[in-house]
Protein backbone atom coordinates (compact mmCIF):
# COMPACT_ATOMS: atom_id res chain seq x y z
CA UNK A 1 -72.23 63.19 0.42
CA UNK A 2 -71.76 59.28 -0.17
CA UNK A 3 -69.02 57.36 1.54
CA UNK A 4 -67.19 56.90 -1.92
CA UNK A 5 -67.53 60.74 -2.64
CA UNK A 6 -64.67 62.05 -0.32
CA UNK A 7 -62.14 60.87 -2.41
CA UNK A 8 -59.21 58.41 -2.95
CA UNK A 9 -55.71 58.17 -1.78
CA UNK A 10 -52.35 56.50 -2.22
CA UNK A 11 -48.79 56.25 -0.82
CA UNK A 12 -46.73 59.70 -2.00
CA UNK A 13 -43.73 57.22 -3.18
CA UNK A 14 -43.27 54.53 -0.54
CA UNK A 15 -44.11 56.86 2.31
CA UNK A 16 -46.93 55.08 3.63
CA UNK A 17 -45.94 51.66 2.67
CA UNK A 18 -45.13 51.37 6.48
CA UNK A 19 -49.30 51.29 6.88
CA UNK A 20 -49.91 48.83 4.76
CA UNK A 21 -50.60 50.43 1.46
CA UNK A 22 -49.05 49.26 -1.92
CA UNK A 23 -47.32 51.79 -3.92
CA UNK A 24 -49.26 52.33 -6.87
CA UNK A 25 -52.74 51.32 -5.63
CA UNK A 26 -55.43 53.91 -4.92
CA UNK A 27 -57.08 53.38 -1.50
CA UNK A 28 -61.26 55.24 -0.95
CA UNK A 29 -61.42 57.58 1.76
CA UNK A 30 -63.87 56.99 4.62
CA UNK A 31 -62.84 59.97 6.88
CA UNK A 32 -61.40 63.47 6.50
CA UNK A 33 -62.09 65.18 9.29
CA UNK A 34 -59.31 68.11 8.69
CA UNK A 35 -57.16 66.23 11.12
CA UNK A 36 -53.57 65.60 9.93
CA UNK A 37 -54.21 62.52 9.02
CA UNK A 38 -56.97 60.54 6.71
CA UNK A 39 -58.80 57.37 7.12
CA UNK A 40 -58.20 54.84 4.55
CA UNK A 41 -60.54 51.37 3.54
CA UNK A 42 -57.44 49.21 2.93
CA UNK A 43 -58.81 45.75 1.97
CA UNK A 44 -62.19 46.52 4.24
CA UNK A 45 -60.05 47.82 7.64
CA UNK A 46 -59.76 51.39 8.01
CA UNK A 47 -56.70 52.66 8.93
CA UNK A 48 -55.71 56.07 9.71
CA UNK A 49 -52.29 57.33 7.57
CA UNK A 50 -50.46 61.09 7.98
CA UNK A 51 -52.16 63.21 4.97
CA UNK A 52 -48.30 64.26 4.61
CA UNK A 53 -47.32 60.57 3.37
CA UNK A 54 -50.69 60.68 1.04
CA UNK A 55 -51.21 61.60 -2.36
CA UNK A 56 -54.81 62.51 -2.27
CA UNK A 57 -57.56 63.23 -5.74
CA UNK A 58 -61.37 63.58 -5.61
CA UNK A 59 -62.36 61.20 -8.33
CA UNK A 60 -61.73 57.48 -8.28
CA UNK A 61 -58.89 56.48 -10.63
CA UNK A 62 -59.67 55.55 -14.09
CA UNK A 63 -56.23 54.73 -15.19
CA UNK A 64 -53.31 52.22 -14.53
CA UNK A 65 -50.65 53.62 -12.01
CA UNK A 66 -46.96 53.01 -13.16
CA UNK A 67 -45.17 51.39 -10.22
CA UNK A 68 -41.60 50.11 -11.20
CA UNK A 69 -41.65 50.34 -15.04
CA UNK A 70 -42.99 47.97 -16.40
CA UNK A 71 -45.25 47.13 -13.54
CA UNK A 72 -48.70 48.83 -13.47
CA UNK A 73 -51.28 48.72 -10.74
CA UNK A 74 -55.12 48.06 -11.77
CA UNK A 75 -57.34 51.20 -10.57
CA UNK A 76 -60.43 48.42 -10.71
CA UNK A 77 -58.67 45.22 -8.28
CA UNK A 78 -55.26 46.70 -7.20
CA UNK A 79 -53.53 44.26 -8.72
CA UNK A 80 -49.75 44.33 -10.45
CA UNK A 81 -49.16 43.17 -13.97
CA UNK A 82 -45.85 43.46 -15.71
CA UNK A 83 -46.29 44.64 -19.63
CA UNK A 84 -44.24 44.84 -21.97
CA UNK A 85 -42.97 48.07 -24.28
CA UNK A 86 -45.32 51.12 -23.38
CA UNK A 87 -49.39 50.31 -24.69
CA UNK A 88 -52.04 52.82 -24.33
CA UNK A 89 -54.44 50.52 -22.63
CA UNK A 90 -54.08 47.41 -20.62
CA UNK A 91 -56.22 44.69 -19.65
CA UNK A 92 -56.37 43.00 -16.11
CA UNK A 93 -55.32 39.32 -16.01
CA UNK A 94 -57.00 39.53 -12.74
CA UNK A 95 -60.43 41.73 -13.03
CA UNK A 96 -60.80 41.24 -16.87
CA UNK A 97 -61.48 45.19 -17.26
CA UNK A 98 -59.18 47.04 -19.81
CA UNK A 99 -58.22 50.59 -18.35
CA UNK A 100 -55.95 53.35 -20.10
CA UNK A 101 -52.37 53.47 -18.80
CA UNK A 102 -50.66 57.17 -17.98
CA UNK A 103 -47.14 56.77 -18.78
CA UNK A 104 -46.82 60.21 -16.81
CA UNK A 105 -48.37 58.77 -13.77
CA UNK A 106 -45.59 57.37 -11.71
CA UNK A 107 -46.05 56.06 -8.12
């Protein structure tokens, strides 16, 4: 199994903002080890964060996480963009890349 194949995680509301992580943004896992806790590659460090403060998922994000309506978070850069009304797909002033947006999908 790959590096990038163990999964992705992100703060469970603000729980881990304390650890550096942005609410919204998806962070790759580099270690599980089935320890309470996970290793994260925040910006290229790896930091270790409680599993209890994570929300974890298998496959990398393909969609925009809703932060603070109407700020989304880009699953491609992990940058924030405010929008406007409620669109079904969003592209990144940042990246460039155009990803769907899950209204449902709150951080």
């Amino acid at each position: 199994m790959s590096r990038s194949d163990i999964g992705w995680a992100r703060s469970r509301g603000d729980r881990a903002e304390k650890q550096g992580l942005r609410r919204g943004a998806w962070y790759r896992i580099v270690e599980e080890s089935g320890n309470p806790w996970v290793v994260l590659d925040v910006h290229q460090v790896e930091l270790r964060v409680p599993q209890e403060s994570l929300e974890l998922r298998k496959d990398r994000p393909k969609g925009w996480s809703v932060v603070h309506e109407p700020h989304l978070v880009c699953p491609g850069c992990h940058k924030r963009q405010h929008v406007s009304g409620q669109p079904k797909e969003v592209k990144c002033h940042e990246c460039g890349n155009s990803y769907s947006v899950d209204w449902n999908d709150r951080a």
